[in-house]
PDB file of N, CA and C in Angstrom:
ATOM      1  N   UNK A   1     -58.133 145.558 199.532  1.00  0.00           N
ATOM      2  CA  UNK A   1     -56.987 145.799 198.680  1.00  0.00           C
ATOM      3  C   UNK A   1     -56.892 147.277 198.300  1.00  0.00           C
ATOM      4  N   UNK A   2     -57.747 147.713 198.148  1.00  0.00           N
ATOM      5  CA  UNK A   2     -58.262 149.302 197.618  1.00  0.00           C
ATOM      6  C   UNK A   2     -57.380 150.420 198.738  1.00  0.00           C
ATOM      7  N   UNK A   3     -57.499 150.176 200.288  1.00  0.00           N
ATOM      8  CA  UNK A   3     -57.317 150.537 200.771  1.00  0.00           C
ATOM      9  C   UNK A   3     -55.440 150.662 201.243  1.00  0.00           C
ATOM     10  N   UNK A   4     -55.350 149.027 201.132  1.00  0.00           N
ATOM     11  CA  UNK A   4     -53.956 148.970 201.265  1.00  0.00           C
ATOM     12  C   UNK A   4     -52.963 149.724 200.080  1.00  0.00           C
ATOM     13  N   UNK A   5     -53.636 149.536 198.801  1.00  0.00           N
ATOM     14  CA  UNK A   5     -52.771 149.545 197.717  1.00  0.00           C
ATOM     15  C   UNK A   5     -52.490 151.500 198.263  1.00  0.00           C
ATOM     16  N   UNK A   6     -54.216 152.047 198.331  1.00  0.00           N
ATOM     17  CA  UNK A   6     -53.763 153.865 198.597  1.00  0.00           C
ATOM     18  C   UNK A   6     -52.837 153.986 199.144  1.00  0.00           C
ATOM     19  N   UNK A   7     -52.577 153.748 200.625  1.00  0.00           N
ATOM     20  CA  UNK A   7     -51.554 153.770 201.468  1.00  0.00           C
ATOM     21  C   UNK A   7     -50.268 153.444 201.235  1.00  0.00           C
ATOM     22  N   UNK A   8     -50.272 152.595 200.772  1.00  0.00           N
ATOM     23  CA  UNK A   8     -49.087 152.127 199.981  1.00  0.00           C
ATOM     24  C   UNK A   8     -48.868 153.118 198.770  1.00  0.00           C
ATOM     25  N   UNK A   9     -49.143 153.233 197.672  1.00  0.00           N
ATOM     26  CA  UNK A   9     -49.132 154.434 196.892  1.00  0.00           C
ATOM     27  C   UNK A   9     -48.308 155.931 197.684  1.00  0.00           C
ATOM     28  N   UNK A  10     -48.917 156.232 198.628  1.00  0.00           N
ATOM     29  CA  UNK A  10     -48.839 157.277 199.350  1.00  0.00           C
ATOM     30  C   UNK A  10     -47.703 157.802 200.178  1.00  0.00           C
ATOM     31  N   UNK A  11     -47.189 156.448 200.572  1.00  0.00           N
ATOM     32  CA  UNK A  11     -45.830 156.387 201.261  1.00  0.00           C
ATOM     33  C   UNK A  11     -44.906 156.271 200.451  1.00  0.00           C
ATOM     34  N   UNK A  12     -45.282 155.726 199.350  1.00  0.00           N
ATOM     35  CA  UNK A  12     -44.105 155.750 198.391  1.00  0.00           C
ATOM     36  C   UNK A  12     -43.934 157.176 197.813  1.00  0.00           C
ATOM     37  N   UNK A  13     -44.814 157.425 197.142  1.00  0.00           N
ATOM     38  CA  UNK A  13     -44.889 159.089 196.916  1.00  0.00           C
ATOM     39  C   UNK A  13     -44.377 160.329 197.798  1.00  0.00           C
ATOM     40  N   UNK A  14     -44.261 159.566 199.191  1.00  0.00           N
ATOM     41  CA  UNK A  14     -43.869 160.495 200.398  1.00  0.00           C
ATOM     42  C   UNK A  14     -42.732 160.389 200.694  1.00  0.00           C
ATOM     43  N   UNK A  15     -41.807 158.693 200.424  1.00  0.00           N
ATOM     44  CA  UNK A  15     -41.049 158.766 200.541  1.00  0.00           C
ATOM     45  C   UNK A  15     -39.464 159.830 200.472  1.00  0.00           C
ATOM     46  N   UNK A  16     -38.817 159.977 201.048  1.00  0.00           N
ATOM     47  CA  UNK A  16     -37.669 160.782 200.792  1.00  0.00           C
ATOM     48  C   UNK A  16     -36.416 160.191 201.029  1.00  0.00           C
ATOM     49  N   UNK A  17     -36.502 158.953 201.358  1.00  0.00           N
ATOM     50  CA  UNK A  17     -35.381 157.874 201.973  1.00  0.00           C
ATOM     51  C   UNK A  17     -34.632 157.138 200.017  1.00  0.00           C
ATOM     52  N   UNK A  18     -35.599 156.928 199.447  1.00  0.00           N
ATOM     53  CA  UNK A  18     -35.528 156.459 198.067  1.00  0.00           C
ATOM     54  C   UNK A  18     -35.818 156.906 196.693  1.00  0.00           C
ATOM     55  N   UNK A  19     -34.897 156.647 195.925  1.00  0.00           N
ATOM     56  CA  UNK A  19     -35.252 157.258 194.826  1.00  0.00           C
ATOM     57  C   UNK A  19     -36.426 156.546 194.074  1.00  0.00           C
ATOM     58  N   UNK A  20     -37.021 155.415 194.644  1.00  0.00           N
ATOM     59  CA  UNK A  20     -37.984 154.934 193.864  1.00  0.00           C
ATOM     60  C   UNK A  20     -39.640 156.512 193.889  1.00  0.00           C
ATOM     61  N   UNK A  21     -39.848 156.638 194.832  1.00  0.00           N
ATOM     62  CA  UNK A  21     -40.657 158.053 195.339  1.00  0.00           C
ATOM     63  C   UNK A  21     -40.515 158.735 194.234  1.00  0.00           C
ATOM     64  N   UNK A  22     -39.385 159.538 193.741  1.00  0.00           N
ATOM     65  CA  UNK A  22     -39.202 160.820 192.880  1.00  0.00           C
ATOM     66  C   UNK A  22     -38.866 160.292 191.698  1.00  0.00           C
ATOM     67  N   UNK A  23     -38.907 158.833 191.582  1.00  0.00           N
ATOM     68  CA  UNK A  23     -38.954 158.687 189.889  1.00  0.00           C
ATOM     69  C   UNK A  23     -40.035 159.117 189.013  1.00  0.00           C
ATOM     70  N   UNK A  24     -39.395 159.054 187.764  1.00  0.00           N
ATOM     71  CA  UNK A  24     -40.880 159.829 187.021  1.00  0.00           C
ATOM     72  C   UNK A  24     -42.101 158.851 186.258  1.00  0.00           C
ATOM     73  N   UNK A  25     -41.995 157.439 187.296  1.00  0.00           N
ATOM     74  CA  UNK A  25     -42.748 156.274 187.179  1.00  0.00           C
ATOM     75  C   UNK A  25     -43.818 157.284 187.893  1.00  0.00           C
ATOM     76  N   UNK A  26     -43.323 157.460 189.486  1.00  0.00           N
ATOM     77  CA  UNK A  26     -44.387 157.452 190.609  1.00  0.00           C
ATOM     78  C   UNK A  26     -45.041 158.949 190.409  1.00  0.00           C
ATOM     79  N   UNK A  27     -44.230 159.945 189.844  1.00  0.00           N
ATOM     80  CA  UNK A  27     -44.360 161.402 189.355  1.00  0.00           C
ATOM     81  C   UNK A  27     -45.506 161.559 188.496  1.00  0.00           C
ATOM     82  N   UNK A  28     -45.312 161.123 187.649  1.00  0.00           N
ATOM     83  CA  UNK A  28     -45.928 160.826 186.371  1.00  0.00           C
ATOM     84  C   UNK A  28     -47.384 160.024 186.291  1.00  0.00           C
ATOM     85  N   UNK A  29     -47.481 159.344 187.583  1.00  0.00           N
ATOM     86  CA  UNK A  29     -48.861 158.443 187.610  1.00  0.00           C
ATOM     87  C   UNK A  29     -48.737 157.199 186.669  1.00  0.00           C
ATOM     88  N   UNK A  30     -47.444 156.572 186.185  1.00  0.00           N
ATOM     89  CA  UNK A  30     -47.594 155.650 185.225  1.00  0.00           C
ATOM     90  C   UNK A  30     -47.144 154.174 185.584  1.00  0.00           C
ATOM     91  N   UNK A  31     -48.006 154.119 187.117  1.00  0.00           N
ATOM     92  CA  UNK A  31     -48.297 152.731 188.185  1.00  0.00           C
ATOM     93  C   UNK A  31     -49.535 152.633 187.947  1.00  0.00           C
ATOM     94  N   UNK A  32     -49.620 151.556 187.142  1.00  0.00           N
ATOM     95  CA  UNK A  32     -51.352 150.812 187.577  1.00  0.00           C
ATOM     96  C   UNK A  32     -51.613 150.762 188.756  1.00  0.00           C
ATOM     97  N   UNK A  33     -50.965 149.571 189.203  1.00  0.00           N
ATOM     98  CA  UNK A  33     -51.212 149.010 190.260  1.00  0.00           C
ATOM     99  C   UNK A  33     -50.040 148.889 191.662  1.00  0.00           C
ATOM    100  N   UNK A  34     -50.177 148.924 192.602  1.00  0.00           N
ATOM    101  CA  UNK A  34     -49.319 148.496 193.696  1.00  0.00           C
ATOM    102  C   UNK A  34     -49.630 147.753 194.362  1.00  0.00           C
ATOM    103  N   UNK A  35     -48.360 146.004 194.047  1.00  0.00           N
ATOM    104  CA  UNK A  35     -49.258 144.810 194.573  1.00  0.00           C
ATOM    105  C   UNK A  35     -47.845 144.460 196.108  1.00  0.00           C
ATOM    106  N   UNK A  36     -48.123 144.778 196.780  1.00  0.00           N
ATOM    107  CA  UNK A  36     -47.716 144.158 198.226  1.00  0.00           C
ATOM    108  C   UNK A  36     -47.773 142.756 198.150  1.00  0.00           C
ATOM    109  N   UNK A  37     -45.985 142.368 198.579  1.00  0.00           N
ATOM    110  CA  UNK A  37     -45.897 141.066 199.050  1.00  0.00           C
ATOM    111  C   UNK A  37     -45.402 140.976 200.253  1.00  0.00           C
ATOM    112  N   UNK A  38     -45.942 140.224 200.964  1.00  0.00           N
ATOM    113  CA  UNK A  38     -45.860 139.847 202.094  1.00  0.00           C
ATOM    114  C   UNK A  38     -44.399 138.722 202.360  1.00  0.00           C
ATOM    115  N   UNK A  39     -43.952 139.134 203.490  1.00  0.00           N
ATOM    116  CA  UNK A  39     -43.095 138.212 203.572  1.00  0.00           C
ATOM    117  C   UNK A  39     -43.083 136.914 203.969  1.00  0.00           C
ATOM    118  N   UNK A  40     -42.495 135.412 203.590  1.00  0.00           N
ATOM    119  CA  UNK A  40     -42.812 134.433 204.078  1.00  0.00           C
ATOM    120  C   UNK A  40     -42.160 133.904 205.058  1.00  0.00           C
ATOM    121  N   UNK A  41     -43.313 133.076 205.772  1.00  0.00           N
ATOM    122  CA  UNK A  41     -42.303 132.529 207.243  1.00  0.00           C
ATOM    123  C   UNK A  41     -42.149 130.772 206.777  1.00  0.00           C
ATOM    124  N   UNK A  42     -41.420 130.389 207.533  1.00  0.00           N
ATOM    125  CA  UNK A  42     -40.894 128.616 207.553  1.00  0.00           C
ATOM    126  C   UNK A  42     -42.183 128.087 206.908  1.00  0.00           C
ATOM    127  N   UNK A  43     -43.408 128.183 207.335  1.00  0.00           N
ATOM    128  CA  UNK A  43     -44.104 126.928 206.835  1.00  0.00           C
ATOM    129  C   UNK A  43     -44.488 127.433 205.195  1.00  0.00           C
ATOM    130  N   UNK A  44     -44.445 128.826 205.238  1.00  0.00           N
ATOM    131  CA  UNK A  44     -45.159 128.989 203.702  1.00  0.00           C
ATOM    132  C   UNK A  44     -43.423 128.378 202.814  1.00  0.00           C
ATOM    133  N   UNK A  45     -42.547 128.581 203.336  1.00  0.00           N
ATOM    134  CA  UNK A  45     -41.248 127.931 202.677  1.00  0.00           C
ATOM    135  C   UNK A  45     -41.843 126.412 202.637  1.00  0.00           C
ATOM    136  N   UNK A  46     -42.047 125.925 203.279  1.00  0.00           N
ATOM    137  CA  UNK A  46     -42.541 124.167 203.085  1.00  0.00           C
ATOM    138  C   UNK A  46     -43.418 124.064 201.938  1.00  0.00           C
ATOM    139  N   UNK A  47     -44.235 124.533 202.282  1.00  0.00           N
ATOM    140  CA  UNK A  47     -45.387 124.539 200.680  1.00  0.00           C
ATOM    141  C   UNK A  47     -44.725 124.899 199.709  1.00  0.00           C
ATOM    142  N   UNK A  48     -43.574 125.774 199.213  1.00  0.00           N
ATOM    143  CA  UNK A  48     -43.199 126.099 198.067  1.00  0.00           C
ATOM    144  C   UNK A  48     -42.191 124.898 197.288  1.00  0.00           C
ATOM    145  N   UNK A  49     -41.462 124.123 198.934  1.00  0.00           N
ATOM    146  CA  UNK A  49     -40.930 123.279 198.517  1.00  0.00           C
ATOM    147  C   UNK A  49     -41.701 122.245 197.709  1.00  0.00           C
ATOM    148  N   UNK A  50     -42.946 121.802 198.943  1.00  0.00           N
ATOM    149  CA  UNK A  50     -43.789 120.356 197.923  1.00  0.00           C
ATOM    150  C   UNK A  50     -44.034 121.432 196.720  1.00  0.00           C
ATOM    151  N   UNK A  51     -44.749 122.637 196.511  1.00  0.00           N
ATOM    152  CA  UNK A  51     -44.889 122.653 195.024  1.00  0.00           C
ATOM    153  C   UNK A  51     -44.281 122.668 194.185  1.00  0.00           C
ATOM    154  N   UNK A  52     -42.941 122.551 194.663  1.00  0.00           N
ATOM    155  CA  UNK A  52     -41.864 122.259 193.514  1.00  0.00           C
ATOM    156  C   UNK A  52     -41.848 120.951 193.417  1.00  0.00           C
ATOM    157  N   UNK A  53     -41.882 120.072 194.153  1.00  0.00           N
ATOM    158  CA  UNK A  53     -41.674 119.104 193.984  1.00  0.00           C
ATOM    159  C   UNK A  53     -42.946 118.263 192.988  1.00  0.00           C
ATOM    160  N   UNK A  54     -44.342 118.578 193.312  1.00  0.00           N
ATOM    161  CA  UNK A  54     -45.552 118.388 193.058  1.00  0.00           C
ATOM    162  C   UNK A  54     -45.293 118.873 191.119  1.00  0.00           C
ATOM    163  N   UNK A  55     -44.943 120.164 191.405  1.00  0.00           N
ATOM    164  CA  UNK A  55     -44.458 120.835 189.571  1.00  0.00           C
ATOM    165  C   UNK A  55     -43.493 119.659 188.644  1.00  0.00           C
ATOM    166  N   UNK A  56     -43.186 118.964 189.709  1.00  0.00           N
ATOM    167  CA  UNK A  56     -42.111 118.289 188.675  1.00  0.00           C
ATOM    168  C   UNK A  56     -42.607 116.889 188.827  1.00  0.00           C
ATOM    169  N   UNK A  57     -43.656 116.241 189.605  1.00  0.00           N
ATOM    170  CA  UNK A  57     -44.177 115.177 189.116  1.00  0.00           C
ATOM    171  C   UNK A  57     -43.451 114.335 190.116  1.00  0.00           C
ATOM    172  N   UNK A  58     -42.543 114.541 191.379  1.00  0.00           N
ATOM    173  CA  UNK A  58     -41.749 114.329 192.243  1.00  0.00           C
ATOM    174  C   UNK A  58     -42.499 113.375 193.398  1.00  0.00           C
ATOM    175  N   UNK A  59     -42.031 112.411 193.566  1.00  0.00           N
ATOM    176  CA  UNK A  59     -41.963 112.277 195.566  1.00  0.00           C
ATOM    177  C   UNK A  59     -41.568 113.075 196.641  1.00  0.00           C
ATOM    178  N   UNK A  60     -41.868 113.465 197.514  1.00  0.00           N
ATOM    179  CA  UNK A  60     -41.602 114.080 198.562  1.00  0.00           C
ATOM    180  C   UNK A  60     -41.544 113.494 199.785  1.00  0.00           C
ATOM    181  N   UNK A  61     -40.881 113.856 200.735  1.00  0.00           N
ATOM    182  CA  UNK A  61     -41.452 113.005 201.975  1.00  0.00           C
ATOM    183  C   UNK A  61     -41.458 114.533 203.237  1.00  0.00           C
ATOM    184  N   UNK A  62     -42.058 114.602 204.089  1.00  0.00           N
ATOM    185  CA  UNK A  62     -41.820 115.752 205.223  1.00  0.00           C
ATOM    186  C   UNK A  62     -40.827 116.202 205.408  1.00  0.00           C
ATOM    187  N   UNK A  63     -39.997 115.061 205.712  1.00  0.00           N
ATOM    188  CA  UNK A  63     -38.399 115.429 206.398  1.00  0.00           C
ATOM    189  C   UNK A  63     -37.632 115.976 205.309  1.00  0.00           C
ATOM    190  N   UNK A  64     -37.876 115.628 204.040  1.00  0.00           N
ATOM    191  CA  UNK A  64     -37.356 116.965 202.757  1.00  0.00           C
ATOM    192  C   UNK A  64     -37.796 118.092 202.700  1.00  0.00           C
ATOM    193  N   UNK A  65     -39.128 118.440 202.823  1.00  0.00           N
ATOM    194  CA  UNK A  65     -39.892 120.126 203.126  1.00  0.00           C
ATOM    195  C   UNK A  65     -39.119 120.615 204.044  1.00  0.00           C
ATOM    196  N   UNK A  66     -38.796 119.742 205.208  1.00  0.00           N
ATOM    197  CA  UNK A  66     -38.315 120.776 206.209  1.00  0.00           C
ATOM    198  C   UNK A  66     -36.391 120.610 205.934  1.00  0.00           C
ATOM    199  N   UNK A  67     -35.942 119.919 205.734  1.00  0.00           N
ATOM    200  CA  UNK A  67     -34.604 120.363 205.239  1.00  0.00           C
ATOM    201  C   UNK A  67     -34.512 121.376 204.370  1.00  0.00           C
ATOM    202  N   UNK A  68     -35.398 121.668 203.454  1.00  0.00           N
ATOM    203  CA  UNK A  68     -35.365 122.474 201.869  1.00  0.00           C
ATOM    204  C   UNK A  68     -35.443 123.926 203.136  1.00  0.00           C
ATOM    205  N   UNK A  69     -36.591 123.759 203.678  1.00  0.00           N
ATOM    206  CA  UNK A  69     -36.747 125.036 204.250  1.00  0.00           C
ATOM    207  C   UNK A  69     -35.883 125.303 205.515  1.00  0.00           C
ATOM    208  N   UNK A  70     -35.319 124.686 206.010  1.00  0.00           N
ATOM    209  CA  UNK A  70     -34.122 124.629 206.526  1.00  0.00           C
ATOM    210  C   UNK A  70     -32.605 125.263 206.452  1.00  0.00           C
ATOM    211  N   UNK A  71     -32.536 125.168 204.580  1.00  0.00           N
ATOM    212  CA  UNK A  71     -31.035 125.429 204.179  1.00  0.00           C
ATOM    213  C   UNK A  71     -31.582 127.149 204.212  1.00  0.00           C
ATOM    214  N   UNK A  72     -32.607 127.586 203.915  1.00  0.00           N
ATOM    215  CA  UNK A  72     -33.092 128.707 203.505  1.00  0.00           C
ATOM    216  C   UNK A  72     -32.327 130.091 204.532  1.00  0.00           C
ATOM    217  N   UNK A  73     -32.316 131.408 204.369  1.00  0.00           N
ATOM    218  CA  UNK A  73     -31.814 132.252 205.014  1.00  0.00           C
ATOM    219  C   UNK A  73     -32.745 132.943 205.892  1.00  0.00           C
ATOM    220  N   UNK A  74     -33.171 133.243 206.998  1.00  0.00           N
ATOM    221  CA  UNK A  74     -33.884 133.863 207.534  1.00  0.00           C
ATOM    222  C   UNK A  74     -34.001 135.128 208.355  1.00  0.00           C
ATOM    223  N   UNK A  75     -34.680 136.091 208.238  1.00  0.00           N
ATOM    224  CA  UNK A  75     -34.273 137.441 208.718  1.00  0.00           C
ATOM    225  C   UNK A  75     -35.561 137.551 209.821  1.00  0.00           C
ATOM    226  N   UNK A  76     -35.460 138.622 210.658  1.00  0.00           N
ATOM    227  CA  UNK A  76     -34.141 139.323 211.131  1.00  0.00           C
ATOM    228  C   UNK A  76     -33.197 137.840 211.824  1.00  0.00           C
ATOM    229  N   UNK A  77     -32.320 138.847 211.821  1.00  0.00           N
ATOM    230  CA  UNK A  77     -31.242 137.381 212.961  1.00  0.00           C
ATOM    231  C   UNK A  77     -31.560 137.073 213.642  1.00  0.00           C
ATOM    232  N   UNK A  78     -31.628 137.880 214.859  1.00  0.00           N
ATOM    233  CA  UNK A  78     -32.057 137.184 216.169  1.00  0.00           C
ATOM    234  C   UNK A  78     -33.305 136.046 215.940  1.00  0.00           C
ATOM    235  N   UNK A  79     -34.484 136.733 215.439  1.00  0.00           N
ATOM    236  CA  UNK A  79     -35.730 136.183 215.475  1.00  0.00           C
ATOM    237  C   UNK A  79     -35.437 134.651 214.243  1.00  0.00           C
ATOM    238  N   UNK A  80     -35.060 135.205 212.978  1.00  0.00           N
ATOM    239  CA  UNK A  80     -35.309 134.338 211.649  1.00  0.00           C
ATOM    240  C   UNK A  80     -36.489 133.891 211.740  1.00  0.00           C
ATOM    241  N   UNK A  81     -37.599 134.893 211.605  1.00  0.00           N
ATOM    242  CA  UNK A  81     -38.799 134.440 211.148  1.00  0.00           C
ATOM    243  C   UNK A  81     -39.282 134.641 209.800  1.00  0.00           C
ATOM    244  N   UNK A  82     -38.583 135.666 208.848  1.00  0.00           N
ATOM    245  CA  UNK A  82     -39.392 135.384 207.448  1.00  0.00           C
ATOM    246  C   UNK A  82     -37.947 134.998 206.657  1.00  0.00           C
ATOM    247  N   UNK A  83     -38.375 134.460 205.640  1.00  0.00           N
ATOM    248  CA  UNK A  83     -37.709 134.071 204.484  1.00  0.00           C
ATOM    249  C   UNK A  83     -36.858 135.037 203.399  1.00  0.00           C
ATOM    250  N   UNK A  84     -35.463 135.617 203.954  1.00  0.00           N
ATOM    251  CA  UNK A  84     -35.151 136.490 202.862  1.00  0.00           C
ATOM    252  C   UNK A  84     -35.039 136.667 201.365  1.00  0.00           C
ATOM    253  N   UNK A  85     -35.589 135.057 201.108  1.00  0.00           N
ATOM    254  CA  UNK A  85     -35.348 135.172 199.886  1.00  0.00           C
ATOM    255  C   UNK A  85     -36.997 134.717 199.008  1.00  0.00           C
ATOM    256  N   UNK A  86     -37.403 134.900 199.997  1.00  0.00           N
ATOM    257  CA  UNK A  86     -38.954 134.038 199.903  1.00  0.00           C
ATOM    258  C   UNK A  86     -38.308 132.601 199.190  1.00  0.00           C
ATOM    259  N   UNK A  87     -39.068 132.232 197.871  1.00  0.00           N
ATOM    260  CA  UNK A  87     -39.105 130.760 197.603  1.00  0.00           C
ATOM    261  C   UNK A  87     -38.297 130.838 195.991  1.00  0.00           C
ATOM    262  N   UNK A  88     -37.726 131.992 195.625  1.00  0.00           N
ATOM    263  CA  UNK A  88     -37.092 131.800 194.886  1.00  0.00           C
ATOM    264  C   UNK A  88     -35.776 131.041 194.092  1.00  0.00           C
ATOM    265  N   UNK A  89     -34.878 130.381 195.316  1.00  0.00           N
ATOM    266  CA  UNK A  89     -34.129 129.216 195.587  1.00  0.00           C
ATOM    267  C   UNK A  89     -34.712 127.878 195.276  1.00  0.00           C
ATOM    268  N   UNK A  90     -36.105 128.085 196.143  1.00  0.00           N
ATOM    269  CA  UNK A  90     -36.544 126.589 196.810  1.00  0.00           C
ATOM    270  C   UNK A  90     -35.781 125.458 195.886  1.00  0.00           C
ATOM    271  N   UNK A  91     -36.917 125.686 194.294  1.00  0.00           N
ATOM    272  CA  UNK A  91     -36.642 125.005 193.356  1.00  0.00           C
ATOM    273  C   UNK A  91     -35.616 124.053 192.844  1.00  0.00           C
ATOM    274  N   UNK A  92     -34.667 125.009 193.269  1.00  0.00           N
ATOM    275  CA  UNK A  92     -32.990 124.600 193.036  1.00  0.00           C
ATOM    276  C   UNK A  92     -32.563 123.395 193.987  1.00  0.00           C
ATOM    277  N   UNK A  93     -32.994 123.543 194.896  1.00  0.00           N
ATOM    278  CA  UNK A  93     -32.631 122.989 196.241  1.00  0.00           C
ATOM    279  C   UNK A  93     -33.230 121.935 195.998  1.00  0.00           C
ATOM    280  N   UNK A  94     -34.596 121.355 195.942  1.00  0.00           N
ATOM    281  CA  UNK A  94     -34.894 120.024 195.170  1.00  0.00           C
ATOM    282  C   UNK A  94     -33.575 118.858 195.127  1.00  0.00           C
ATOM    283  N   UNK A  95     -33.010 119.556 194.139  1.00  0.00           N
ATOM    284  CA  UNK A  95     -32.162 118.467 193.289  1.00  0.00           C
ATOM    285  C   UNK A  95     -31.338 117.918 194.518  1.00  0.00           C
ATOM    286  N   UNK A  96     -30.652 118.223 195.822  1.00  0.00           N
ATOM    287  CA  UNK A  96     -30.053 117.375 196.428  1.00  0.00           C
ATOM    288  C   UNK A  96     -31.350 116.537 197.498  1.00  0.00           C
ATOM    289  N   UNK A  97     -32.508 115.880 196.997  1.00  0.00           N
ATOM    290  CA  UNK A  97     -33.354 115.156 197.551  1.00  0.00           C
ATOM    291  C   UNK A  97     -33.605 114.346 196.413  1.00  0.00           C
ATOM    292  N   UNK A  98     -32.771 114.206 195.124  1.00  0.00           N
ATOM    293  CA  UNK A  98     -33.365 113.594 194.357  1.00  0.00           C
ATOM    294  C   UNK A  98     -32.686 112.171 194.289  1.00  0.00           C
ATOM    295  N   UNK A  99     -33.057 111.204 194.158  1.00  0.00           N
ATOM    296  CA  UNK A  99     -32.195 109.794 194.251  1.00  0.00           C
ATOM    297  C   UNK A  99     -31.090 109.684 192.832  1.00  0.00           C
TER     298      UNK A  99
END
């Protein structure tokens, strides 16, 4: 983590594409931390679904994980391998599996 977070730090600081770089957050040194998220693909969308469902004390069945993650948006186009919105939807989406 030590390693990623430097690098990360570093590019941001280097950046010249964004104003996040020359704010006087990154100027200033007043980032603890820099936590990298990774983007999610289809199946980590499935798990977010059952844990929504699991959070609410729910039934689930497969063929709902994969519809939930289904309606979801996926980038790039051609490919749609990660989740543009990660699992922030998921939740919502629930409710048309509910009886």
């Amino acid at each position: 983590m030590e390693h990623l977070e430097s690098g990360l730090q570093a590019e941001i600081v280097a950046s010249t594409d964004s104003g996040f770089g020359h704010s006087r957050l990154v100027k200033e040194n007043l980032i603890d931390f820099f936590v990298p998220f990774l983007p999610l693909e289809y199946h980590h969308v499935r798990l977010c679904a059952r844990d929504a469902f699991l959070s609410q004390e729910l039934l689930y069945t497969e063929e709902a994980l994969d519809e939930i993650a289904k309606m979801m948006v996926y980038v790039p186009k051609e490919e749609q391998i990660f989740s543009s919105q990660g699992c922030k939807s998921v939740s919502q989406r629930i409710n048309y599996f509910l009886p």
